[in-house]
Protein backbone atom coordinates (compact mmCIF):
# COMPACT_ATOMS: atom_id res chain seq x y z
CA UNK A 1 -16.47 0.70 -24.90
CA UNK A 2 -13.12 0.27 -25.83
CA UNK A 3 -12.52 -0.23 -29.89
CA UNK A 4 -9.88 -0.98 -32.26
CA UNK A 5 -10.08 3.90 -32.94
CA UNK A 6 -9.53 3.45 -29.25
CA UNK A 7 -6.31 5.61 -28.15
CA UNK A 8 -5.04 3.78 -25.04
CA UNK A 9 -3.02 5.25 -21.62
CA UNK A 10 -2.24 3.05 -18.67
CA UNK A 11 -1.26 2.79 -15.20
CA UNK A 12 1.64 0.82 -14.29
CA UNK A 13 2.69 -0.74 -10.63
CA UNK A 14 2.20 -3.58 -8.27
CA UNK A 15 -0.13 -3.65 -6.74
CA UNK A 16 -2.80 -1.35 -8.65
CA UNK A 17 -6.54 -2.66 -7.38
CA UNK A 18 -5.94 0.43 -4.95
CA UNK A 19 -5.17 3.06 -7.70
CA UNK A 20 -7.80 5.69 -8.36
CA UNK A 21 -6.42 6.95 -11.91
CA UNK A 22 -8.53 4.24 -14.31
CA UNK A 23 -12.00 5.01 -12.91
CA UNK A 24 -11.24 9.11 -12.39
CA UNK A 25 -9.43 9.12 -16.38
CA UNK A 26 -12.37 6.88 -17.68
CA UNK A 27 -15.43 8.45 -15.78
CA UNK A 28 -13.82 11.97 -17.92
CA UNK A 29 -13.18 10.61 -21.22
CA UNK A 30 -16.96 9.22 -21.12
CA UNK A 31 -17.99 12.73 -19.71
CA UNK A 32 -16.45 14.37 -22.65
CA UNK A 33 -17.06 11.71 -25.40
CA UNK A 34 -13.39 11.06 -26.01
CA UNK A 35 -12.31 7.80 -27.44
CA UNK A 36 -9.18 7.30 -24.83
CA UNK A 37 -9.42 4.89 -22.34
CA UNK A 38 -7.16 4.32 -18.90
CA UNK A 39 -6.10 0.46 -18.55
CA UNK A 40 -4.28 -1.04 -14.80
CA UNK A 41 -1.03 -2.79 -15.47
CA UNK A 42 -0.01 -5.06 -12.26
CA UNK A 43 3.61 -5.70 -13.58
CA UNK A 44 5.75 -7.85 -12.22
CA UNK A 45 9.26 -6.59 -11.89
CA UNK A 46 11.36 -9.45 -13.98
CA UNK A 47 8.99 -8.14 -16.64
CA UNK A 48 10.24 -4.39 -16.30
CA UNK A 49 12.49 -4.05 -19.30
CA UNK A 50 10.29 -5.63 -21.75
CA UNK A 51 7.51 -3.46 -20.75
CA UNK A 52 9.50 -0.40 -21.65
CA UNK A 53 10.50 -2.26 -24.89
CA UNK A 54 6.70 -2.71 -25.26
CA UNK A 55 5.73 0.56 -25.00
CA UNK A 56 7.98 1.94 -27.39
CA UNK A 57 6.11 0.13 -30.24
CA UNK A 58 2.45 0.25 -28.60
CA UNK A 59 1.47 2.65 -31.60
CA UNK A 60 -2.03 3.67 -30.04
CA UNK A 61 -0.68 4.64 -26.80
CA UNK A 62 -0.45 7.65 -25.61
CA UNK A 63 1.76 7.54 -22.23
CA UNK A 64 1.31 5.46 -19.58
CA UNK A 65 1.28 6.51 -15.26
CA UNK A 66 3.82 5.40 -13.07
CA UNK A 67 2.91 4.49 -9.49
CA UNK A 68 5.04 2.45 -6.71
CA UNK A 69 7.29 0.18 -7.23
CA UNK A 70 8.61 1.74 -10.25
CA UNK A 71 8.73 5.65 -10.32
CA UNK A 72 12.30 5.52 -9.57
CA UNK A 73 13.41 2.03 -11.38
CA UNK A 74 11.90 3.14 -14.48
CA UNK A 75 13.43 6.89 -14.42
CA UNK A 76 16.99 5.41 -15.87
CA UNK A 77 15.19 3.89 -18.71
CA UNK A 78 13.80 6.57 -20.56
CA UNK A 79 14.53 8.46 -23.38
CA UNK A 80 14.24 11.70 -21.76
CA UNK A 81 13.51 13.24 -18.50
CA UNK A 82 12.41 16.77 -17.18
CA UNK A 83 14.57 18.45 -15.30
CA UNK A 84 12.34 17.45 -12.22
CA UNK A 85 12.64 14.18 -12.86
CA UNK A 86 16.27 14.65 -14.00
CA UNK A 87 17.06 16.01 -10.55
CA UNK A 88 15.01 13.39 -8.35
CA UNK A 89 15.70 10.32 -10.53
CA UNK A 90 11.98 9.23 -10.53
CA UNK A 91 9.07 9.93 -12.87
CA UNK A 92 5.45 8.77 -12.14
CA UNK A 93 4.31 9.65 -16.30
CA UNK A 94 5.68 8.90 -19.73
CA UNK A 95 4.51 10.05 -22.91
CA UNK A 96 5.42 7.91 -26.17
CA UNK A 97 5.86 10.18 -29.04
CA UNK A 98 4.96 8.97 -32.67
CA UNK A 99 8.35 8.10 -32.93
CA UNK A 100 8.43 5.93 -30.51
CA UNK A 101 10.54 7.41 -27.71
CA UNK A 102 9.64 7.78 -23.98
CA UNK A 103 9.65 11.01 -22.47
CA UNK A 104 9.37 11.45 -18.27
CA UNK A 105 8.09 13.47 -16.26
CA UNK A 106 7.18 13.54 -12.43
CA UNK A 107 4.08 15.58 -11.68
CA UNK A 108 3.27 14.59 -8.06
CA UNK A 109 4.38 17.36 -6.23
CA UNK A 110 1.77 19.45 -9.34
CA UNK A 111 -1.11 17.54 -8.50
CA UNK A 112 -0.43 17.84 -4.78
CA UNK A 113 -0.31 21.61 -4.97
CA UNK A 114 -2.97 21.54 -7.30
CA UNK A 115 -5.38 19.47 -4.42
CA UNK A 116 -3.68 22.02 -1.77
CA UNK A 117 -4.64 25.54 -3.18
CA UNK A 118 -8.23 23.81 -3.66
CA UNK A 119 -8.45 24.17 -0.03
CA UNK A 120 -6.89 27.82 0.03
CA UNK A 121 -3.74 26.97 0.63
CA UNK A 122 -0.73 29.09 -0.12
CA UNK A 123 2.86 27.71 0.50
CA UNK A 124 4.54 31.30 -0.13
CA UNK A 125 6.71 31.53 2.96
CA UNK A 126 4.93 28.70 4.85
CA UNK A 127 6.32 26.04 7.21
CA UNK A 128 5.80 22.64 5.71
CA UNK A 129 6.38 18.84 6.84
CA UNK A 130 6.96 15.74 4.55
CA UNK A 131 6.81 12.32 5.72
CA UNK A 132 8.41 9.79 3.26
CA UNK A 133 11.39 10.27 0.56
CA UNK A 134 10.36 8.11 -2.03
CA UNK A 135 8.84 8.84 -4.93
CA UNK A 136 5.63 10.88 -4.54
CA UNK A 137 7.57 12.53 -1.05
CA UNK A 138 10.27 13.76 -2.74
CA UNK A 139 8.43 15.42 -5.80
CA UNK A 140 5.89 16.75 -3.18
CA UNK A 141 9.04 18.66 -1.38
CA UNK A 142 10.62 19.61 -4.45
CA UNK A 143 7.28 21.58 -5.99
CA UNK A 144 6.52 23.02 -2.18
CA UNK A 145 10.47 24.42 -2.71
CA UNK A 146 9.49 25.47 -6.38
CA UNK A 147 6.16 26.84 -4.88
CA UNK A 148 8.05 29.39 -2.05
CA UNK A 149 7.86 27.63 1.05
CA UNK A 150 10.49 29.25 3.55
CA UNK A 151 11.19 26.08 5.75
CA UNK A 152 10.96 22.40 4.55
CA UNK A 153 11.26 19.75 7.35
CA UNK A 154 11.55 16.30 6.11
CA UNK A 155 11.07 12.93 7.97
CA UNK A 156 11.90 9.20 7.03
CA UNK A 157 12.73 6.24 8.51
CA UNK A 158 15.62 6.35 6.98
CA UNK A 159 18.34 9.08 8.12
CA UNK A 160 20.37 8.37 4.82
CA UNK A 161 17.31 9.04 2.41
CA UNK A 162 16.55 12.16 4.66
CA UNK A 163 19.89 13.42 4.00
CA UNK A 164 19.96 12.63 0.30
CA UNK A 165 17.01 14.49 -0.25
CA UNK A 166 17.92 17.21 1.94
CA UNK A 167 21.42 17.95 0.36
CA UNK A 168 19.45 17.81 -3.19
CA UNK A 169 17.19 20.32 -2.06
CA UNK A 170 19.76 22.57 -0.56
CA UNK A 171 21.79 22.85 -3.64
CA UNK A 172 18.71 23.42 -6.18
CA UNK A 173 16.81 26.15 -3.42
CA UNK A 174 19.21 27.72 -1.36
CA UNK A 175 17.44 30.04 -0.06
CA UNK A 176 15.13 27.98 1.68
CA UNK A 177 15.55 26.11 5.05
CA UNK A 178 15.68 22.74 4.97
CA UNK A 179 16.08 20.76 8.08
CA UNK A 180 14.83 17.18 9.31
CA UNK A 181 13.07 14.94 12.13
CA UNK A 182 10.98 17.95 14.12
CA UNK A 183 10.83 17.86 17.90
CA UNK A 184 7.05 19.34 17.33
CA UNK A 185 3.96 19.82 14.93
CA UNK A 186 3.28 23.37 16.73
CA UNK A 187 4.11 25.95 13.98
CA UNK A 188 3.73 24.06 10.60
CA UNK A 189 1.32 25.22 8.45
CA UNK A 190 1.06 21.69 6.05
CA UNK A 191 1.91 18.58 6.60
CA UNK A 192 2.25 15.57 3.96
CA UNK A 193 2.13 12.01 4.93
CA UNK A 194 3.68 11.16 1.71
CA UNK A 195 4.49 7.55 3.02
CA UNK A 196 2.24 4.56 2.62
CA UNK A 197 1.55 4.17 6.17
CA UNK A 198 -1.61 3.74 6.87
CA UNK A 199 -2.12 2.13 3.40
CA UNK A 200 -5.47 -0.50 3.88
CA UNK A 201 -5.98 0.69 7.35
CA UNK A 202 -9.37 -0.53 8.31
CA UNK A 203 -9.91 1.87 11.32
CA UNK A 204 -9.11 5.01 13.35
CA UNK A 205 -6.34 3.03 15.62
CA UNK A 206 -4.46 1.88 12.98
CA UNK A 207 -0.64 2.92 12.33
CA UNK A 208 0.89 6.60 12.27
CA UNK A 209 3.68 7.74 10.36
CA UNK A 210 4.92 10.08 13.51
CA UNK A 211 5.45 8.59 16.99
CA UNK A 212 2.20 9.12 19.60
CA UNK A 213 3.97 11.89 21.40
CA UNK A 214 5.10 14.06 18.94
CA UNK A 215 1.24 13.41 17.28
CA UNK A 216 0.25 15.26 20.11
CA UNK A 217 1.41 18.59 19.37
CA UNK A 218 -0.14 18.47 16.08
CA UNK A 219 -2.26 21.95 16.82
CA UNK A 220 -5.71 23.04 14.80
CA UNK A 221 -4.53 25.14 12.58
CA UNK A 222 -2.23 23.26 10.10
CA UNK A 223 -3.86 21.67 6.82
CA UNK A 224 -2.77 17.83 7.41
CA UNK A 225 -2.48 15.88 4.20
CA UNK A 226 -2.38 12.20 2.85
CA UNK A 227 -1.30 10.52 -0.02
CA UNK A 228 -2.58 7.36 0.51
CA UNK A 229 -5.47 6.67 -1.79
CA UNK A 230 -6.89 3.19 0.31
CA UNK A 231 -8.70 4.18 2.92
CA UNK A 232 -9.32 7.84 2.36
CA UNK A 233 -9.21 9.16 5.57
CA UNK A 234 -6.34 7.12 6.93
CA UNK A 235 -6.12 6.95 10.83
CA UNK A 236 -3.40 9.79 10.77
CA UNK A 237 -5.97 12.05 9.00
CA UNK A 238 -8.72 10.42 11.14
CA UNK A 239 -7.01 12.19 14.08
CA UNK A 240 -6.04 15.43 12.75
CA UNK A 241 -9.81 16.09 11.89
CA UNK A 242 -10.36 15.05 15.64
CA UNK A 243 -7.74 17.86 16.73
CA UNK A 244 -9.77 20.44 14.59
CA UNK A 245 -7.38 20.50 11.41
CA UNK A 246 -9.05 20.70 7.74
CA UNK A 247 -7.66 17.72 5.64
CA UNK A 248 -6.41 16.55 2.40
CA UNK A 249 -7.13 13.05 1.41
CA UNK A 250 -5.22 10.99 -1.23
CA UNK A 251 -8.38 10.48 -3.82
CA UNK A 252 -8.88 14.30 -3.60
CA UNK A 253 -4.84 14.99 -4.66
CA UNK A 254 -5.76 11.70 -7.13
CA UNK A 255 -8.56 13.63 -8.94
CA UNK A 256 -6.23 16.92 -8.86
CA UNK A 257 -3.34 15.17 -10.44
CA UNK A 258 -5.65 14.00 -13.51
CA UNK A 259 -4.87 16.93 -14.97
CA UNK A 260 -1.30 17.34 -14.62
CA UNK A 261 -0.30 13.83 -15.75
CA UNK A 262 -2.90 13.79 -18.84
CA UNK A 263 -1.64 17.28 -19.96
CA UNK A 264 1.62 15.54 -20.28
CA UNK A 265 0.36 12.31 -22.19
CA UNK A 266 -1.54 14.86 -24.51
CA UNK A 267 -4.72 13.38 -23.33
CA UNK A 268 -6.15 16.13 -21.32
CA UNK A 269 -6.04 20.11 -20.62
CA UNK A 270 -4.35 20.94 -17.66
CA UNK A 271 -6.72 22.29 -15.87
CA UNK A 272 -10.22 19.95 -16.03
């Protein structure tokens, strides 16, 4: 039960009825008797800037996540940024010190990892594929770089965002190949659908974020992953467990993340 001792974090975005953060941060504050609770902010975006203004005198708050649309609108309003977040222009958590400021991080890419070596997964010198540049695509690329991937292939709709990304990446790991749009799935060890295609899919015919042919070559041995949280095996998971591949769903990279983004808010250990 939430009280006036209550310390409060939230969840910020539109829409949020799909999120997963309130119920997995609230089912482990109850778990460990802490008075914190998680509250869902739909926000509409005209209402952005007073939010922020908001939050900086919301003395009981802790930090708040950041999910779509605003991981990247809300990045150039901050206080401070990692260097993460400094170099990708996006956060997805804040943390309000006592004095008031807001600090940002973007801890994605963490929690993605985090989900990924829960299956065994390694990404020294692997292969990988992300699909999507935005918010939770780019951090994911930038912590498989961090992590020792040798080859990064990266895939978007839009050529423009692909090469943004790509040239970022270049200059911060230049040791790693990075290259875009793959004429096959054959030899990748991972890859992300870090796009929110696929998002409230209701069955296994729904929409794919690669085209029908090149979903073909997808072969059995490559970990597939999703980052949509609603369903939880989207359709493009749906058929990578049909071609024999083990799978990553969004809620488990969700539950993963907890960690990682209430570490930062001062809520939580890292590891839980």
């Amino acid at each position: 039960m939430i009280q006036g001792s209550t310390e409060l974090i939230a969840i910020v975005g539109s829409p949020v009825a799909q999120v997963k953060s309130p119920e997995n941060f609230n089912r482990w504050f109850a778990n460990q008797q802490q008075n914190v609770a998680m509250l869902a902010i739909d926000l509409a975006p005209n209402a952005l800037q007073n939010f922020i203004e908001t939050l900086r005198g919301w003395q009981n708050l802790r930090g708040c996540v950041v999910t779509v649309p605003y991981k990247q609108l809300l990045a150039g309003r901050l206080d401070g940024l990692s260097e993460r977040s400094a170099a990708l222009g996006s956060v997805n958590v804040i943390r309000r010190e006592n004095d008031g400021r807001l600090v940002g991080d973007i801890v994605d890419g963490e929690g993605f990892l985090s989900a990924a070596r829960q299956q065994g997964f390694n990404p020294q010198d692997k292969k990988t594929l992300v699909i999507g540049t935005g918010g939770v695509g780019s951090a994911i690329a930038y912590s498989l770089c961090q992590a020792g991937v040798s080859h990064l292939v990266i895939s978007d709709l839009s050529t423009e965002r692909v090469e943004a990304l790509g040239e970022l990446l270049r200059r911060a790991f230049p040791e790693i190949v990075i290259s875009a749009d793959p004429a096959s799935l054959e030899h990748f060890d991972l890859i992300v659908n870090a796009s929110p295609v696929g998002m409230g899919a209701a069955d296994d015919d729904g929409p794919m974020p690669l085209p029908p042919a090149l979903m073909q070559t997808l072969q059995g041995s490559t970990l597939v992953a999703d980052v949509v949280t609603s369903p939880a095996v989207t359709p493009f998971l749906a058929f990578a467990r049909h071609r024999g591949c083990a799978i990553q769903t969004g809620p488990e990279m969700a539950l993963a993340q907890l960690g990682n983004l209430g570490h930062f808010m001062g809520v939580t250990p890292l590891q839980i």
